[in-house]
Protein backbone atom coordinates (compact mmCIF):
# COMPACT_ATOMS: atom_id res chain seq x y z
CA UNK A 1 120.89 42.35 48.32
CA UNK A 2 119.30 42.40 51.47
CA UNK A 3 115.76 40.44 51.56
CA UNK A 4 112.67 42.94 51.92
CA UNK A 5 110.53 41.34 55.03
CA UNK A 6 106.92 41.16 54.23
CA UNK A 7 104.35 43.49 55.93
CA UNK A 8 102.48 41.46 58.07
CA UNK A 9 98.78 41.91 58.10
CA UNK A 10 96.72 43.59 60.65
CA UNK A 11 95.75 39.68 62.56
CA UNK A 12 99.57 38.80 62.51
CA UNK A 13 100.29 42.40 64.27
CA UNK A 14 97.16 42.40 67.12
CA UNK A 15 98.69 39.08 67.98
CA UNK A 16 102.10 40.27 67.90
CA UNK A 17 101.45 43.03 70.65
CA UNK A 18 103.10 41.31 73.73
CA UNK A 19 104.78 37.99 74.23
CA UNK A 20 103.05 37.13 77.56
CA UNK A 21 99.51 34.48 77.18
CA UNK A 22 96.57 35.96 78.10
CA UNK A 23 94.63 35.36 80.95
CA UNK A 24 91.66 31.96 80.39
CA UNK A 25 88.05 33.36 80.14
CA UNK A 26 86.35 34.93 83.84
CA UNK A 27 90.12 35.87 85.35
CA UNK A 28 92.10 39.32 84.90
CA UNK A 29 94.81 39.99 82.00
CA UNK A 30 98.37 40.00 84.13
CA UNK A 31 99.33 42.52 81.52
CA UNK A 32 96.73 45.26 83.50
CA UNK A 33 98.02 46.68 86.63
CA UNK A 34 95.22 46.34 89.26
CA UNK A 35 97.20 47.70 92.35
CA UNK A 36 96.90 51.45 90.98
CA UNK A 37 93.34 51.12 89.98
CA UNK A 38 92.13 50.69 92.71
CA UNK A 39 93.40 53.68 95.00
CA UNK A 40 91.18 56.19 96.49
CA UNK A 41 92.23 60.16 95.79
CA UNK A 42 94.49 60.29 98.96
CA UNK A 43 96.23 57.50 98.01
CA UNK A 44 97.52 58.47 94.57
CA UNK A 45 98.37 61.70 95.94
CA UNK A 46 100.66 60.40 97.96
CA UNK A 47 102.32 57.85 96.29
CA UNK A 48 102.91 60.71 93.69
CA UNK A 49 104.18 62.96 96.45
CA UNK A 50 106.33 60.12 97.42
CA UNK A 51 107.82 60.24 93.96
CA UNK A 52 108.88 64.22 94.96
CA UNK A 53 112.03 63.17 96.37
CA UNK A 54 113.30 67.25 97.45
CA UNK A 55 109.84 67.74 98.40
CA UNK A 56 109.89 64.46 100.58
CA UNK A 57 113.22 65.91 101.84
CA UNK A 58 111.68 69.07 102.72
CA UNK A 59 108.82 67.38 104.92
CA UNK A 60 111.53 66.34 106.59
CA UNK A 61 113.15 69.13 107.26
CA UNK A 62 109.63 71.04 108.18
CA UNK A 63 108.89 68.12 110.72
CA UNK A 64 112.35 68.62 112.17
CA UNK A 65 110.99 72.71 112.81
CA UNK A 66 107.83 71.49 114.03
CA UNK A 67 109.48 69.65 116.66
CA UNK A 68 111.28 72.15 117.79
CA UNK A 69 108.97 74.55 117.80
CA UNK A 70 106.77 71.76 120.09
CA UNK A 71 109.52 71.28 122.08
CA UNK A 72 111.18 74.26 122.76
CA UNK A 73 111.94 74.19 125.82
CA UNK A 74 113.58 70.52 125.97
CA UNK A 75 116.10 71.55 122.65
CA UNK A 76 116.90 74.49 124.82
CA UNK A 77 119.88 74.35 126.61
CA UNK A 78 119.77 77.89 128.11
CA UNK A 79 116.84 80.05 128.97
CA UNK A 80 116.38 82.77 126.02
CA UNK A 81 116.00 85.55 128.23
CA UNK A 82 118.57 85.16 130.94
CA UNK A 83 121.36 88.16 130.28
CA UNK A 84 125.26 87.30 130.57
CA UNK A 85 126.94 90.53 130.33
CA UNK A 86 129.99 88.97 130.94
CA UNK A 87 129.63 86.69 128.07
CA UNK A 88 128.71 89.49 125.39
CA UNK A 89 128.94 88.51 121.87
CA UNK A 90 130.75 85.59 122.62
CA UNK A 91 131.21 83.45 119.37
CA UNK A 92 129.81 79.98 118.40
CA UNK A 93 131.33 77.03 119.80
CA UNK A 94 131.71 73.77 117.78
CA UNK A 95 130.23 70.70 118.98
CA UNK A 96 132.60 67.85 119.43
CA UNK A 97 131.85 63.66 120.34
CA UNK A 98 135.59 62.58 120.29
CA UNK A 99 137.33 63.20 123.60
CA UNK A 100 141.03 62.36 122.56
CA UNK A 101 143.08 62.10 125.69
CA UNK A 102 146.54 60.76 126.51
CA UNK A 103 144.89 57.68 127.47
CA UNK A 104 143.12 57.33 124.04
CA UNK A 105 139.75 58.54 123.35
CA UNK A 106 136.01 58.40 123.58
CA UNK A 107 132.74 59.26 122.50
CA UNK A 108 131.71 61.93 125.11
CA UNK A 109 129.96 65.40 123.76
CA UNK A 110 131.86 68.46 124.75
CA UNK A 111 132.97 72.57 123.67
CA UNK A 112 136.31 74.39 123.81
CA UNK A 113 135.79 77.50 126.26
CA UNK A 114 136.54 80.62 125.59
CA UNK A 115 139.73 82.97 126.94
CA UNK A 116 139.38 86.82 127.15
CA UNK A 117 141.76 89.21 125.24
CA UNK A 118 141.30 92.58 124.54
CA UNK A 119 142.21 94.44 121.27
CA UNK A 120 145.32 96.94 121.84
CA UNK A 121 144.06 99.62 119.44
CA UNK A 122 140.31 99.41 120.39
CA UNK A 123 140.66 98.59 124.45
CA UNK A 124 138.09 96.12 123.38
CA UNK A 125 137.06 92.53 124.90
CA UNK A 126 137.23 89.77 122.70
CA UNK A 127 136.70 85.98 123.33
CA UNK A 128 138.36 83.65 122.07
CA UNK A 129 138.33 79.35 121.89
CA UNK A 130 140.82 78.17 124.16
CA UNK A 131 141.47 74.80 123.41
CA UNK A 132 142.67 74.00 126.75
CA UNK A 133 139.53 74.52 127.96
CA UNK A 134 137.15 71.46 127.69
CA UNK A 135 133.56 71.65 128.76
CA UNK A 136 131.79 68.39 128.75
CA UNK A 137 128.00 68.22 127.86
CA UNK A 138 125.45 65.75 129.36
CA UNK A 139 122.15 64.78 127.60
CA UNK A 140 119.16 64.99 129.42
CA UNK A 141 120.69 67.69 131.80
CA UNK A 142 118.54 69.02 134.39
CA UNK A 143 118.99 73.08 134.48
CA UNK A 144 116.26 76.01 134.32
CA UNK A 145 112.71 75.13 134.52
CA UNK A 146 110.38 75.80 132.08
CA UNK A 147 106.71 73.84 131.26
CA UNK A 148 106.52 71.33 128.64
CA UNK A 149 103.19 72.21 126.22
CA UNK A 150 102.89 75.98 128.71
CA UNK A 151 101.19 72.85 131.18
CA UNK A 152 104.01 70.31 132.67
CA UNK A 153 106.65 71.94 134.73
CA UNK A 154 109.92 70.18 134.17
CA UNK A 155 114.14 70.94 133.65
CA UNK A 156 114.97 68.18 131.44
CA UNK A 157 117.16 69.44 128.68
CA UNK A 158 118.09 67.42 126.04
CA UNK A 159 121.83 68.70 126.25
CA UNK A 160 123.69 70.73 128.65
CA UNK A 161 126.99 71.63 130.21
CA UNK A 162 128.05 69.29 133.59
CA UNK A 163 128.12 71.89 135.53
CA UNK A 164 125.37 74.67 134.98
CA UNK A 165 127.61 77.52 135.35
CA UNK A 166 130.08 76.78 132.15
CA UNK A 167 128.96 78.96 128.86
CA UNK A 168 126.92 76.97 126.08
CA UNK A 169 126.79 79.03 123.50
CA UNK A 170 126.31 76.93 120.01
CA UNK A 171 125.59 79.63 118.11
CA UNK A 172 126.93 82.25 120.16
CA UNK A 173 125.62 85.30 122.31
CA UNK A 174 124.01 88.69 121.64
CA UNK A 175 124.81 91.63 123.20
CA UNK A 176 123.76 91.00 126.46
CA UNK A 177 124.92 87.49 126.30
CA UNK A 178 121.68 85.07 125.66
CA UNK A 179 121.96 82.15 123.88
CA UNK A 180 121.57 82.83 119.94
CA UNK A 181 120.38 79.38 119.64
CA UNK A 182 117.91 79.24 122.45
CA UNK A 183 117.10 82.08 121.33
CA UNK A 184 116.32 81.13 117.77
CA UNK A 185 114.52 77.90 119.36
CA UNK A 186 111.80 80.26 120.50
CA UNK A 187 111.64 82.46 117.69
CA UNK A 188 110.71 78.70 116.09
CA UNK A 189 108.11 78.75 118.13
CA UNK A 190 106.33 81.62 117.13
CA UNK A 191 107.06 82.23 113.69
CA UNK A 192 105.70 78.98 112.49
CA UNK A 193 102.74 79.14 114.82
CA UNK A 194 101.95 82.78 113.19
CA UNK A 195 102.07 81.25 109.60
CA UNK A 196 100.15 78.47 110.74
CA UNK A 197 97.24 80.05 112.51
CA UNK A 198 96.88 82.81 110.06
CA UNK A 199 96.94 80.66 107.11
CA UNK A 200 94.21 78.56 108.76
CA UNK A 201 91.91 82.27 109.44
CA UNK A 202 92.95 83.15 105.70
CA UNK A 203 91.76 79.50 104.50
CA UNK A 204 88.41 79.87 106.26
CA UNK A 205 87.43 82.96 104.89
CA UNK A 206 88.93 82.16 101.79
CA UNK A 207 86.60 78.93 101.54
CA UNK A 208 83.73 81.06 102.54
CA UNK A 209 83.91 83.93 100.49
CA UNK A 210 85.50 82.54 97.40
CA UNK A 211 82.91 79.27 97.66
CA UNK A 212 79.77 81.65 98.46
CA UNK A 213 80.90 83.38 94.89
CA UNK A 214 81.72 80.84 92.89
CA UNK A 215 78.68 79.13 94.09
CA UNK A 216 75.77 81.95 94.05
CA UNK A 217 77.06 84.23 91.65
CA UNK A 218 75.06 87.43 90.92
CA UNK A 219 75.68 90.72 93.03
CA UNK A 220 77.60 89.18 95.44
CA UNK A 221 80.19 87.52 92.56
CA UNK A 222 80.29 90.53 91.13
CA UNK A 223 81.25 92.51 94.90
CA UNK A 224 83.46 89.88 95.92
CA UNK A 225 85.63 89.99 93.12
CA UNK A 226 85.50 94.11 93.11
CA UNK A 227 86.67 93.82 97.06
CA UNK A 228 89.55 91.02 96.21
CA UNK A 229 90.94 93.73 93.34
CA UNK A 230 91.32 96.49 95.54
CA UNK A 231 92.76 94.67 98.59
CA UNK A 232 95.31 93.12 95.95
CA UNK A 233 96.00 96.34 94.24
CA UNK A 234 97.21 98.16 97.65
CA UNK A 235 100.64 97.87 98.19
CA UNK A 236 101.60 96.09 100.87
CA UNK A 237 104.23 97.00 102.67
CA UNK A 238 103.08 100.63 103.51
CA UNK A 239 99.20 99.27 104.33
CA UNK A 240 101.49 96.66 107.08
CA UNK A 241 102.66 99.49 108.41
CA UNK A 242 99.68 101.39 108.44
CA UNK A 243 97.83 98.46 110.39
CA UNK A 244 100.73 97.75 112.58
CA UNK A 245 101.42 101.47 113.79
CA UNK A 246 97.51 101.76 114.49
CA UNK A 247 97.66 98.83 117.21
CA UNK A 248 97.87 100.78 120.31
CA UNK A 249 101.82 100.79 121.98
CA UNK A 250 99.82 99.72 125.83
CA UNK A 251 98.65 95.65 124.52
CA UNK A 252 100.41 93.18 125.72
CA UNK A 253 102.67 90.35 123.53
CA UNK A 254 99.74 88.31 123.17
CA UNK A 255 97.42 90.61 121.97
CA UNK A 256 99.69 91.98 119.89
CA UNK A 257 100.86 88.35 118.18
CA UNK A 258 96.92 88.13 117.61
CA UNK A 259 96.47 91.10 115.99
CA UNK A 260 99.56 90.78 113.90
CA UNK A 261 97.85 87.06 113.15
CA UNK A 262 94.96 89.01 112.06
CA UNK A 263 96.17 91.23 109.97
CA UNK A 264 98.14 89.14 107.61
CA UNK A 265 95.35 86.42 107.64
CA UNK A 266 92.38 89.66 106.42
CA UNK A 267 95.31 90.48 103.51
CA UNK A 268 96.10 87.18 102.85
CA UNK A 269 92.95 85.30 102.49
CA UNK A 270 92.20 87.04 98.65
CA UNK A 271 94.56 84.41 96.67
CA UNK A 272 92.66 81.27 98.62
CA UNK A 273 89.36 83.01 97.93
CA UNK A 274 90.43 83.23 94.31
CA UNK A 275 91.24 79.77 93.81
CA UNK A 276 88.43 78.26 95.61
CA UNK A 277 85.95 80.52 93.54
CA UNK A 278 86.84 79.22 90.15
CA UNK A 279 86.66 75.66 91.53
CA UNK A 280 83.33 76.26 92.74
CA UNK A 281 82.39 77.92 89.11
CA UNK A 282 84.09 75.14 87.31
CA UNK A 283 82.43 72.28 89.46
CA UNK A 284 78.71 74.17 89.43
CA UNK A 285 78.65 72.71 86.01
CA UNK A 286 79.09 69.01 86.93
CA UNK A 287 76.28 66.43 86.79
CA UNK A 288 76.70 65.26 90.22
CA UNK A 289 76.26 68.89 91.48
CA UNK A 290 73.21 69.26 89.78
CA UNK A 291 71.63 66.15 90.62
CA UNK A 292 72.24 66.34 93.94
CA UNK A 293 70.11 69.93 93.50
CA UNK A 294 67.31 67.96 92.09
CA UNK A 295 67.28 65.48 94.59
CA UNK A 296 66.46 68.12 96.89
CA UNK A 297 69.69 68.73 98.84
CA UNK A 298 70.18 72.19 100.76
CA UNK A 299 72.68 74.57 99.22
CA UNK A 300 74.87 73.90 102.56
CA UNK A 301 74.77 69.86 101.79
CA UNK A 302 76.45 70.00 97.94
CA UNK A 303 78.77 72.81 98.95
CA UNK A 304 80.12 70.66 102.05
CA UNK A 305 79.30 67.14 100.64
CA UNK A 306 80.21 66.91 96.88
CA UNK A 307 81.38 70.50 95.67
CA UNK A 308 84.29 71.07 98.85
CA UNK A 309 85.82 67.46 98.98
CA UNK A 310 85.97 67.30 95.15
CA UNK A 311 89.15 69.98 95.20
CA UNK A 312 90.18 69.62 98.97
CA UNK A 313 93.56 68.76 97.77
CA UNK A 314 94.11 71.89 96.10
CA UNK A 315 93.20 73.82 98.88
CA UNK A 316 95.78 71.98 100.73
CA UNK A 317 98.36 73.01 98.17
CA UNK A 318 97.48 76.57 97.92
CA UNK A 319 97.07 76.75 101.89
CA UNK A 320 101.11 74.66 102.01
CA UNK A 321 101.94 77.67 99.37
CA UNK A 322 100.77 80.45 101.76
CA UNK A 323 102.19 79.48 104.95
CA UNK A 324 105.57 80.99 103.73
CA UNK A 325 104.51 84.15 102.79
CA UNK A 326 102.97 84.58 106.29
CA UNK A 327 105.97 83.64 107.93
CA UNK A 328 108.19 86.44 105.28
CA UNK A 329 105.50 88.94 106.54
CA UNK A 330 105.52 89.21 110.02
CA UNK A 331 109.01 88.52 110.01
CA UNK A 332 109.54 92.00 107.82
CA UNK A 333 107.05 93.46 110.12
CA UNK A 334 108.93 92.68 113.12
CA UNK A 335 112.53 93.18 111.55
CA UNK A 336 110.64 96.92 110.69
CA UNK A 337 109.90 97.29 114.57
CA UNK A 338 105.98 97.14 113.74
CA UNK A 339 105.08 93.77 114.34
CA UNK A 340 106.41 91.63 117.63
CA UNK A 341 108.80 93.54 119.85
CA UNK A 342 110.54 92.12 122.99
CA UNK A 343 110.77 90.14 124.99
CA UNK A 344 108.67 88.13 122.67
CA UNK A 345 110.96 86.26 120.70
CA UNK A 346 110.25 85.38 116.84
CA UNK A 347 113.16 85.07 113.56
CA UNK A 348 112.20 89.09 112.63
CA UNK A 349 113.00 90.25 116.48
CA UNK A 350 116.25 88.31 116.38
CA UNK A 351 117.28 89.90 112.98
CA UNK A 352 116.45 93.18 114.06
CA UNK A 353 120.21 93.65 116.34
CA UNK A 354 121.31 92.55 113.07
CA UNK A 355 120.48 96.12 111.25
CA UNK A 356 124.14 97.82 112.89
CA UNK A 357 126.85 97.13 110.31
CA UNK A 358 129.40 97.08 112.94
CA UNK A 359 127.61 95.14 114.99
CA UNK A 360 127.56 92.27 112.06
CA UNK A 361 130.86 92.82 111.34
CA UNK A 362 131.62 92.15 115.39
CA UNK A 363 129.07 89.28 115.69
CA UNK A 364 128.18 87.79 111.96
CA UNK A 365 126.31 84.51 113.85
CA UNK A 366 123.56 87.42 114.58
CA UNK A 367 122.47 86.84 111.03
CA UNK A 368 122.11 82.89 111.69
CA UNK A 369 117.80 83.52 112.14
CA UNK A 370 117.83 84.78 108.23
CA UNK A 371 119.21 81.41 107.55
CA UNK A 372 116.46 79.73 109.35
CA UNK A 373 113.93 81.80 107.61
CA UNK A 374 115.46 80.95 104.31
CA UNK A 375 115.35 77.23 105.05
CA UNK A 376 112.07 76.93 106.32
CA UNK A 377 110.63 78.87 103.52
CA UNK A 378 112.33 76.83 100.45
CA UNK A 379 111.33 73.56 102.70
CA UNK A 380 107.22 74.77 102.71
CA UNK A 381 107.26 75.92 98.65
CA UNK A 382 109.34 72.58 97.98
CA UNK A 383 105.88 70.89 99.84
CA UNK A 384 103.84 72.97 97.82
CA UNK A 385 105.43 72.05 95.13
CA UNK A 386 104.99 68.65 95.60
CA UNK A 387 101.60 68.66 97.05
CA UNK A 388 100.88 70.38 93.72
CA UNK A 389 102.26 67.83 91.17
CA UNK A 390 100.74 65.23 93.51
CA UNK A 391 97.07 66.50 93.77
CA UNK A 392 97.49 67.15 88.79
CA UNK A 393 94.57 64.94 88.32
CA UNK A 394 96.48 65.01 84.74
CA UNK A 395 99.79 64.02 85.92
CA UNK A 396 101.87 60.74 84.98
């Protein structure tokens, strides 16, 4: 018969709580973790964003966009606008670093070129890697000339054929020969920086107009939220259109990227403006607010000073959460031929010579933006994600 152990009384079990000796009078337990106690907001959020290991990958793979877009014309190895008409729809060429020779081999970067043959039913031209063809690549090649930052004129490239005139084509041609990946370099360029900017004009009038309701109340609550329901209840594809078609055919690219920036930051500042308002309402409650009120601070003072830092991080998350749907909107704006036409270069121009069927069925690397796109956007909701989880005052 197995021995019942006696319950052991309530001293016996507060003793019995942990096996290491507590700390002598006047110094700290070991058993209480200090380093975590003391971190300011910042801090915790990102040591739990740290913790977000696909969201960590995905800042990763965001800064790698960001420095292309920066430096656009230094990943460039061909200029994006310069036509090739004997090189059209040419196909991707693989990128090799082993040179194997009769002598042996070595680490030098080169492409196969590319032999002509045309289709006997069709009377088409058609390239083809030839294998016997070798051209070897240089980094830091000096070729076209463009300016570093639209300031610094320069031709440093940071690869590029030997000899200028060989075809570089790593993700092939279009059809009139330019460089797919140049090409797609660019369109970097600009389809991040319209996310970016028009996210920022949506976050400023979504702080403004969400935190002026939240924080007066009254009439102008009530008008605010009346104004965010109809602008959300519009659908929004045909109001694009409707916006897009009334910009008049005569501007030029820029003015046309800034109204396009403008109109997707005036229909995309009502979610931010949500959020921000029912942080304002649920902070106008808070003790700190209010004392700050009686201590005769101006209504501009607590807003900036202890109502806005006090949920800064979740505007950063919901700001990290709208940058993609920017980017998805003027790139189905421009794929629709209402937003950015040539020769400005952005991922919905590119996709737009990839509407013909045949043409896709000729050239499928023409489709190689919508793979950028898709990227980019699962790398900024990962962030979002993260920045999210990180910024759960309630999370472990």
């Amino acid at each position: 018969m197995t021995p019942v152990t006696p319950a052991k009384s309530p001293e016996d079990r507060i003793g019995a709580v942990s096996d290491t000796p507590e700390a002598p009078v006047g110094e700290i337990d070991p058993r209480i973790d200090t380093n975590h106690g003391t971190e300011s907001q910042w801090q915790l959020i990102r040591r739990r964003f740290s913790k977000h290991r696909l969201a960590v990958i995905s800042l990763w793979v965001l800064g790698l966009f960001v420095f292309v877009a920066v430096f656009a014309g230094f990943v460039a190895p061909n200029d994006p606008g310069d036509v090739k008409a004997r090189y059209t729809y040419a196909p991707p060429q693989a990128l090799h670093f082993i040179d194997r020779t009769e002598d042996g081999w070595s680490i030098r970067p080169y492409v196969y070129g590319y032999s002509v043959e045309i289709e006997p039913e069709a009377l088409r031209r058609t390239f083809v890697i030839d294998e016997e063809k070798k051209i070897y690549l240089s980094f830091f090649k000096r070729s076209w000339e463009y300016k570093l930052f639209g300031l610094i004129p320069t031709d440093i490239h940071l690869l590029g054929p030997e000899r200028n005139r060989d075809p570089f084509y790593l993700f092939g041609a279009d059809r009139l020969g330019r460089d797919m990946f140049s090409r797609l370099v660019y369109g970097t360029q600009i389809s991040l920086s319209v996310g970016l900017v028009g996210v920022i004009m949506s976050l400023v009038l979504g702080v403004i107009i969400g935190g002026a309701a939240g924080y007066f109340g009254g009439w102008f609550d009530a008008v605010t939220q009346r104004a965010i329901e109809f602008l959300r209840s519009l659908p929004t594809i045909p109001l694009w259109m409707g916006l897009a078609a009334a910009m008049p055919s005569d501007w030029s690219p820029l003015q046309t990227y800034f109204a396009i920036t403008l109109i997707l930051s005036f229909l995309g500042w009502t979610e931010l403006a949500r959020v921000v308002r029912g942080r304002f309402l649920a902070l106008n409650g808070e003790d700190y607010v209010a004392a700050a009120r009686y201590d005769g601070c101006s209504h501009l003072r607590v807003i900036l000073r202890h109502m806005v830092p006090a949920f800064t991080s979740h505007i950063i998350t919901a700001a990290s959460l709208a940058v993609p749907a920017m980017i998805l909107a003027e790139t189905a704006l421009s794929f629709l031929g209402l937003g950015l036409q040539a020769p400005v270069i952005s991922w919905g121009v590119l996709l737009q010579e990839a509407q013909n069927i045949r043409t896709l069925a000729t050239a499928p690397w023409l489709l190689l933006p919508g793979a950028a796109i898709v990227i980019a956007v699962l790398a900024m909701n990962f962030i979002g994600d993260g920045l999210r989880d990180a910024a759960d005052p309630y999370a472990k």
